[in-house]
N, C-alpha and C. Protein backbone atom coordinates (compact mmCIF):
# COMPACT_ATOMS: atom_id res chain seq x y z
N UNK A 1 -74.74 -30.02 -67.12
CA UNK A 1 -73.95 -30.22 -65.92
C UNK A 1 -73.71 -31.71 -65.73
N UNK A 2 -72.73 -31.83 -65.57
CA UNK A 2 -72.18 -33.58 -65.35
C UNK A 2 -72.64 -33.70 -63.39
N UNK A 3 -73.00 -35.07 -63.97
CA UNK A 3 -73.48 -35.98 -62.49
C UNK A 3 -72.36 -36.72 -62.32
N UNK A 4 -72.26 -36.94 -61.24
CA UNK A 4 -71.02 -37.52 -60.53
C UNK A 4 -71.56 -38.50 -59.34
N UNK A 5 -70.92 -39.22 -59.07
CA UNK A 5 -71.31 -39.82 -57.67
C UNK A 5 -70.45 -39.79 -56.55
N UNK A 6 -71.26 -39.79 -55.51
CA UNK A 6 -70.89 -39.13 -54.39
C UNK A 6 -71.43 -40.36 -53.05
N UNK A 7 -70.16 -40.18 -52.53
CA UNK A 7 -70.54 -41.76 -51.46
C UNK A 7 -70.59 -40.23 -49.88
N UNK A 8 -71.85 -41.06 -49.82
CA UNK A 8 -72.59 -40.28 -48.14
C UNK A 8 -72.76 -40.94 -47.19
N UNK A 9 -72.00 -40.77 -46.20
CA UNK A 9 -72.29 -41.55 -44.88
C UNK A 9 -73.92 -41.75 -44.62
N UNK A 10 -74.43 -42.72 -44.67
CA UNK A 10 -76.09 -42.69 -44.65
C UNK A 10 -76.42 -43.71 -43.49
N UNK A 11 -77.49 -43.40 -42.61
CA UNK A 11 -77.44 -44.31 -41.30
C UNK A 11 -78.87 -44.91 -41.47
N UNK A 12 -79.30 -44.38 -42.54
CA UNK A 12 -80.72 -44.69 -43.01
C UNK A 12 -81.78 -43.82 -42.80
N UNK A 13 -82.76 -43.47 -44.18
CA UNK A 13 -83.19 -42.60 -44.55
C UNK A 13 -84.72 -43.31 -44.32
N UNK A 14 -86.23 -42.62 -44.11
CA UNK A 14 -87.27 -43.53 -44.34
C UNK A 14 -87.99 -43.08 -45.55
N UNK A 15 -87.50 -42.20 -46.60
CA UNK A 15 -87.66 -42.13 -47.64
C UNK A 15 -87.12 -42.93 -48.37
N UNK A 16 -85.69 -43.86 -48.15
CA UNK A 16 -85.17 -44.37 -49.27
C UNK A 16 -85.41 -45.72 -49.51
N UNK A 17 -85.79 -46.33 -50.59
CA UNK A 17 -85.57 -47.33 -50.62
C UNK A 17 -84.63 -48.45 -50.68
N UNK A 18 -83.28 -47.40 -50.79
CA UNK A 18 -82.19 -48.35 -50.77
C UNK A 18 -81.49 -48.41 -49.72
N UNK A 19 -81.04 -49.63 -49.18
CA UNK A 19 -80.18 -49.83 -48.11
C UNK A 19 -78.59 -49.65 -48.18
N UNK A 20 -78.18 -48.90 -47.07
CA UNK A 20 -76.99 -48.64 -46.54
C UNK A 20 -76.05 -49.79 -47.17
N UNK A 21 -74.71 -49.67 -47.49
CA UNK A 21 -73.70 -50.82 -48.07
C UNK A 21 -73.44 -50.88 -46.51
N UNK A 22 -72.24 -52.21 -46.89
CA UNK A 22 -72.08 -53.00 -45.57
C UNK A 22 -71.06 -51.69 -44.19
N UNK A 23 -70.86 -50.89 -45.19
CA UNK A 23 -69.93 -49.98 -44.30
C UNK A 23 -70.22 -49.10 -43.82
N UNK A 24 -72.03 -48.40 -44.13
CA UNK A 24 -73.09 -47.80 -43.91
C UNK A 24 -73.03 -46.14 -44.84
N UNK A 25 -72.43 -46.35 -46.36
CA UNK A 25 -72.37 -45.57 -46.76
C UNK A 25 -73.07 -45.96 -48.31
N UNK A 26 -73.79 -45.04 -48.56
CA UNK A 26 -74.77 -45.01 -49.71
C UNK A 26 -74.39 -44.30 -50.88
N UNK A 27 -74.34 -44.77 -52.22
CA UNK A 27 -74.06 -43.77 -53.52
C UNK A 27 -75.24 -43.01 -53.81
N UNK A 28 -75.02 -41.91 -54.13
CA UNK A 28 -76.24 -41.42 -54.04
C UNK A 28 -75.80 -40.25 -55.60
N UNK A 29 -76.67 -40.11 -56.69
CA UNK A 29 -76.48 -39.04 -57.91
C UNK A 29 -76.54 -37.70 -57.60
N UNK A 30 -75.59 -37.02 -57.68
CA UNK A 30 -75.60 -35.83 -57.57
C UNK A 30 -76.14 -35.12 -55.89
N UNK A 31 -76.35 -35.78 -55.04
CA UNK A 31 -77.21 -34.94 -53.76
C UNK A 31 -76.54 -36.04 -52.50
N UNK A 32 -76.37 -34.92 -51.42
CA UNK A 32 -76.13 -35.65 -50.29
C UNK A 32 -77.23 -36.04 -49.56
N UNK A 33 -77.02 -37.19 -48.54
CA UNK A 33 -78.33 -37.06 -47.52
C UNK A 33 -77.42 -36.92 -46.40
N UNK A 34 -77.46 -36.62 -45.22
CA UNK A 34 -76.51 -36.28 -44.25
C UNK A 34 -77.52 -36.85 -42.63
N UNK A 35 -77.17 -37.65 -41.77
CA UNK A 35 -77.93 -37.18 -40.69
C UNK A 35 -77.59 -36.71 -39.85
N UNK A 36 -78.57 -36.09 -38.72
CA UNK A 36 -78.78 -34.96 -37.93
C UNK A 36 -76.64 -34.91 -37.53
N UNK A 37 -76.12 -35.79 -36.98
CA UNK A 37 -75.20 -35.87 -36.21
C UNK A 37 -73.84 -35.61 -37.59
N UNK A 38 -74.37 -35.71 -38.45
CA UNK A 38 -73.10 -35.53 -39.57
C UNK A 38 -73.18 -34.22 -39.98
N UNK A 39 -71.63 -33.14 -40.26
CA UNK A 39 -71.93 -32.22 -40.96
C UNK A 39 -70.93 -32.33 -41.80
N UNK A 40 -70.60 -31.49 -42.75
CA UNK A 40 -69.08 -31.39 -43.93
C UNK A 40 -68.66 -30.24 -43.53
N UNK A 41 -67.08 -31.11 -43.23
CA UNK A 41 -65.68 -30.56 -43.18
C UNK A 41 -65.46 -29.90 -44.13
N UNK A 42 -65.33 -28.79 -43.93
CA UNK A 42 -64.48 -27.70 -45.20
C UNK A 42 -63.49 -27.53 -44.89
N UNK A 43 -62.37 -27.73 -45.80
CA UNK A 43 -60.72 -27.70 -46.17
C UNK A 43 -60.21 -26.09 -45.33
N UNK A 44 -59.07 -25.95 -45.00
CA UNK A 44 -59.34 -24.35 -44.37
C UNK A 44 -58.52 -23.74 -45.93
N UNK A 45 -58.94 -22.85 -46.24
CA UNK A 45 -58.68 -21.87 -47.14
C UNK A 45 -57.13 -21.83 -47.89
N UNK A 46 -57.13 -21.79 -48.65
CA UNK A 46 -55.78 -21.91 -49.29
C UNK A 46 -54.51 -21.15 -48.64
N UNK A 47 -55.77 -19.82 -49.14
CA UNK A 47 -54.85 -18.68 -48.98
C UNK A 47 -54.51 -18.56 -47.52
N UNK A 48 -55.42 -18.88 -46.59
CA UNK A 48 -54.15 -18.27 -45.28
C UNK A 48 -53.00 -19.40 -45.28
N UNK A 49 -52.89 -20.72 -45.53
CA UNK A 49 -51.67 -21.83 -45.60
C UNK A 49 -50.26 -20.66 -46.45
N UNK A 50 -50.95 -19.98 -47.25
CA UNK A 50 -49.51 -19.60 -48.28
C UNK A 50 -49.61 -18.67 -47.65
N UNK A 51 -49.93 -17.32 -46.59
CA UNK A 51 -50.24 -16.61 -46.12
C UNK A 51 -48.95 -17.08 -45.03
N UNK A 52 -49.26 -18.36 -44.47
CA UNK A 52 -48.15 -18.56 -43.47
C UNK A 52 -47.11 -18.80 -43.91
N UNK A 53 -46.60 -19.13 -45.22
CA UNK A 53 -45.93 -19.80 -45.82
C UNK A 53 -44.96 -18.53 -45.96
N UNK A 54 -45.69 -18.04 -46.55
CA UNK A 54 -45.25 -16.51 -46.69
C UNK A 54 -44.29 -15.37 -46.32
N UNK A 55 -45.18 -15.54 -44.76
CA UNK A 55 -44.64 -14.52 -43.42
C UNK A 55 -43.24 -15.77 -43.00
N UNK A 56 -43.24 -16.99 -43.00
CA UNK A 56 -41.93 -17.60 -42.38
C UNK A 56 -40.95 -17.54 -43.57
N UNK A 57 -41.20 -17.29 -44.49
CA UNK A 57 -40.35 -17.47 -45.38
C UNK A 57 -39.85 -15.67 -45.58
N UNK A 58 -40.39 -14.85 -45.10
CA UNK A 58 -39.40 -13.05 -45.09
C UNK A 58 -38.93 -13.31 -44.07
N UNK A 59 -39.33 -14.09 -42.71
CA UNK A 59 -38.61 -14.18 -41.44
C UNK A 59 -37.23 -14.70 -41.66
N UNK A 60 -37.01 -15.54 -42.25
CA UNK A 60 -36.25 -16.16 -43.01
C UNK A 60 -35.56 -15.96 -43.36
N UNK A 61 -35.67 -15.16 -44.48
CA UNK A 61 -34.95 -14.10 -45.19
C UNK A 61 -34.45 -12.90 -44.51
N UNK A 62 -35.03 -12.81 -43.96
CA UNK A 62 -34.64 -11.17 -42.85
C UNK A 62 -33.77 -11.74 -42.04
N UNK A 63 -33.77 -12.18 -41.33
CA UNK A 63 -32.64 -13.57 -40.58
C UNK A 63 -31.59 -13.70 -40.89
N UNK A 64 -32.00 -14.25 -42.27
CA UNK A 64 -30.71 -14.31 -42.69
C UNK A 64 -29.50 -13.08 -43.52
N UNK A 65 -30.71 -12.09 -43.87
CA UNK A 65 -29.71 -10.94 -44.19
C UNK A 65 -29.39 -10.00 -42.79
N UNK A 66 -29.93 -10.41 -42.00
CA UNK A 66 -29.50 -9.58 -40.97
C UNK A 66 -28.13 -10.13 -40.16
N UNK A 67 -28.50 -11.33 -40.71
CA UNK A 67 -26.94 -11.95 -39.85
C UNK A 67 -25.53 -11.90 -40.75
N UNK A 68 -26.02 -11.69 -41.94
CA UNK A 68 -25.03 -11.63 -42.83
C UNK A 68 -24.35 -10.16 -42.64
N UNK A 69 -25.41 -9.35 -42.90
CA UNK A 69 -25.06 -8.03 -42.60
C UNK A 69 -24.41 -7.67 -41.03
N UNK A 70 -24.72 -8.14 -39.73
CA UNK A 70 -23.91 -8.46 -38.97
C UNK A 70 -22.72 -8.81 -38.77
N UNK A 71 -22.34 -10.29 -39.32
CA UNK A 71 -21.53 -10.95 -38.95
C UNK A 71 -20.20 -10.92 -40.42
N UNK A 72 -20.57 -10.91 -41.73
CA UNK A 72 -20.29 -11.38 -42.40
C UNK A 72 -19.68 -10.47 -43.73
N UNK A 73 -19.97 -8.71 -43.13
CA UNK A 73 -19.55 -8.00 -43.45
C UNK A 73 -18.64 -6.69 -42.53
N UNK A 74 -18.66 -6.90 -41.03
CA UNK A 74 -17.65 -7.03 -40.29
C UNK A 74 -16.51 -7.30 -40.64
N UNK A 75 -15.45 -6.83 -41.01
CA UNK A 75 -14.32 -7.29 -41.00
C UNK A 75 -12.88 -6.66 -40.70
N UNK A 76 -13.25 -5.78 -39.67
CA UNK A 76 -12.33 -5.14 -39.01
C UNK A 76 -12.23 -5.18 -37.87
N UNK A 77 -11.25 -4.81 -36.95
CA UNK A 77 -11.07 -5.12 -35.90
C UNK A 77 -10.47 -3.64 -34.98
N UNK A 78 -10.99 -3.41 -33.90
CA UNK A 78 -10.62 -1.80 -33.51
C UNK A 78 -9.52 -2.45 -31.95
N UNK A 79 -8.28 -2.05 -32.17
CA UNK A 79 -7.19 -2.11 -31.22
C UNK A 79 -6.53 -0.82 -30.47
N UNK A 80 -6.44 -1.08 -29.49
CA UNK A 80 -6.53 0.64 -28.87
C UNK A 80 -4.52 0.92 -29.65
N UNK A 81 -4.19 1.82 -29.46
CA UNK A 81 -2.80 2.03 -29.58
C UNK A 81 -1.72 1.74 -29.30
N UNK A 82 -2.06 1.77 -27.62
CA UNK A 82 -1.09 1.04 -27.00
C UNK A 82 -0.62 -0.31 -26.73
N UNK A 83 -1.79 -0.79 -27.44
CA UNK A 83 -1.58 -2.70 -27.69
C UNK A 83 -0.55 -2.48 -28.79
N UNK A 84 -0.13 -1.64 -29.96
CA UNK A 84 0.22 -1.80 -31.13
C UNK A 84 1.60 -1.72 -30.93
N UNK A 85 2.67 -2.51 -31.76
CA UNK A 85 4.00 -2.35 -32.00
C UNK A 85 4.27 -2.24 -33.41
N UNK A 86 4.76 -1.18 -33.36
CA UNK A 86 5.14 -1.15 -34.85
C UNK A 86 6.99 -0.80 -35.07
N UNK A 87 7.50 -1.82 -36.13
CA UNK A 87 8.57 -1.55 -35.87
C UNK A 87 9.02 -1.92 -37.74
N UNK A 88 10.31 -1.65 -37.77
CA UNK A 88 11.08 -1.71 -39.26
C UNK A 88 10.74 -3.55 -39.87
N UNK A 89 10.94 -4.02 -40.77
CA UNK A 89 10.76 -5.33 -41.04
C UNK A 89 12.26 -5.74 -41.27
N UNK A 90 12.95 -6.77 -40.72
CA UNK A 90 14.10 -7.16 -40.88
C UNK A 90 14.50 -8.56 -41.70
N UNK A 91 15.32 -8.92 -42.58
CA UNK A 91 15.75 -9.86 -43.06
C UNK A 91 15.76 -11.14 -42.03
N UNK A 92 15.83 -12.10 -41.90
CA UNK A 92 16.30 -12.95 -41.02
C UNK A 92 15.95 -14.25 -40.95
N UNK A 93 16.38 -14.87 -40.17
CA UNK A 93 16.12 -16.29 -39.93
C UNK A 93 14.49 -16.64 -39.05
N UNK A 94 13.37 -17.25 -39.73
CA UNK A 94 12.61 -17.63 -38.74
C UNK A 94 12.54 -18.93 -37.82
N UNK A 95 12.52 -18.66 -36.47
CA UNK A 95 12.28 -19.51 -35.75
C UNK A 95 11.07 -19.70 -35.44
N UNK A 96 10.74 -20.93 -35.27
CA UNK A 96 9.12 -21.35 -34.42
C UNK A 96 9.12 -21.89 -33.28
N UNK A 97 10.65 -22.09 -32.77
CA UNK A 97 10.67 -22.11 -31.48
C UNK A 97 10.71 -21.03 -30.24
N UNK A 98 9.35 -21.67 -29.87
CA UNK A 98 9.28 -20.20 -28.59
C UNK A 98 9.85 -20.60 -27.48
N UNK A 99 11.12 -19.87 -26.84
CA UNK A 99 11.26 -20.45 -25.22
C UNK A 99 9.98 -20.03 -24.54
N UNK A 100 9.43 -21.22 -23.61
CA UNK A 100 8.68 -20.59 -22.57
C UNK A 100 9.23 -21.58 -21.28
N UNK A 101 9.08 -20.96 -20.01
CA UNK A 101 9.30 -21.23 -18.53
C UNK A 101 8.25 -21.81 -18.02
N UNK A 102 7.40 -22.91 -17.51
CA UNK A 102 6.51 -23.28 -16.68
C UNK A 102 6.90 -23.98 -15.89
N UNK A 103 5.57 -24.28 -15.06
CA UNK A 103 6.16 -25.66 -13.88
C UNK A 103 4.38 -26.53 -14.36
N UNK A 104 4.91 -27.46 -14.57
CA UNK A 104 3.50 -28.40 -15.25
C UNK A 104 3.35 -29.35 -13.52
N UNK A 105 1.98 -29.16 -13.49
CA UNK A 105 1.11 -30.21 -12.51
C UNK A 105 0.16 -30.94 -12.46
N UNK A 106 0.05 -31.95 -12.46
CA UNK A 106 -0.92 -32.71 -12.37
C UNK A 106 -2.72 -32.49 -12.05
N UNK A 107 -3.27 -32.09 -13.01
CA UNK A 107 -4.92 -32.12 -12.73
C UNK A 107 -5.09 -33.11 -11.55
N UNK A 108 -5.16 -34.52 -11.35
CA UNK A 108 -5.40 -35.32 -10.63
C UNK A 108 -4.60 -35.31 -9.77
N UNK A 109 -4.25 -35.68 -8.52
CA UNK A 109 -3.25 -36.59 -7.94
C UNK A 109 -3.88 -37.63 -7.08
N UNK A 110 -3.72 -38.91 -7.20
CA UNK A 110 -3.74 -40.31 -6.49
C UNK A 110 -2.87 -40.80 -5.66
N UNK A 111 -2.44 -41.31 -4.30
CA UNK A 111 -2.11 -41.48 -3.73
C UNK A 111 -2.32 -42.71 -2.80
N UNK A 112 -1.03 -43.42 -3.38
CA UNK A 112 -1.30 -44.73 -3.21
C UNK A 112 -0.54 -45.25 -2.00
N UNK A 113 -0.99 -46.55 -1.36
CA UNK A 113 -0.11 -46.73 0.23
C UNK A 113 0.70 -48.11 -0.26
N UNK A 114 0.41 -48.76 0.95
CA UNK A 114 1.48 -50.03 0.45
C UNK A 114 0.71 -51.18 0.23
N UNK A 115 -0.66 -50.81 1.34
CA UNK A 115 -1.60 -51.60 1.30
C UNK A 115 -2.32 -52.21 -0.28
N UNK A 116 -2.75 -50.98 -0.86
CA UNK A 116 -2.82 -51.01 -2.24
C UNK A 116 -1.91 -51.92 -3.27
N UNK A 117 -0.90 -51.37 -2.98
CA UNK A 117 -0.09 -52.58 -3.76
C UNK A 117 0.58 -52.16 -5.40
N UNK A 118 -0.08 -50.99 -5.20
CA UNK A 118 0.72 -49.85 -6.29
C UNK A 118 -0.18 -49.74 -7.63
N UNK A 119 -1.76 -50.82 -7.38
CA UNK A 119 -2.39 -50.46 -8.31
C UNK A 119 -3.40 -49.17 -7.86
């Protein structure tokens, strides 16, 4: 089995003879020393991360085939009858001019005196 070294937060041991480095962490072969107030962090598990990874990524997918299937295969349009004109197709000249009749008014109106001065 290979030895490795392993740096341990050490606050000082009265077994050891060696003193803490300046940052209060000790190399120590193969073994931790830990005190009372220190414990080790364990990583959380792989598998639930891809677990979440997972479930947002069919959400995702479902999402998106559902909107497709919605929106994107739709492609008709239901008009009652009586909206419909149907008539012969005739030869002719096209115009793109539409007559239309309005009376146009002003969104705003300002009203100016003499005092003003016409600005």
């Amino acid at each position: 089995m290979e030895q490795r070294s392993v740096r341990v937060l050490f606050r000082g041991h009265p077994q050891s003879p060696e003193a803490p480095g300046p940052d209060g962490v000790r190399e120590e072969k193969g073994e931790e020393h830990l005190t009372a107030m220190d414990r080790k962090v364990e990583p959380p598990p792989r598998w639930r991360r891809l677990v979440v990874w997972g479930v947002a990524a069919a959400l995702g997918v479902g999402l998106t085939a559902a909107a497709y299937w919605r929106f994107a295969l739709t492609r008709s349009l239901s008009v009652s009858a009586d909206h419909l004109v149907i008539a012969p197709v005739k030869v002719g000249v096209f115009a793109e001019y539409i007559p239309a009749q309005a009376t146009i008014q002003p969104r705003v109106t300002a009203y100016l005196d003499a005092v003003e001065g016409g600005r």
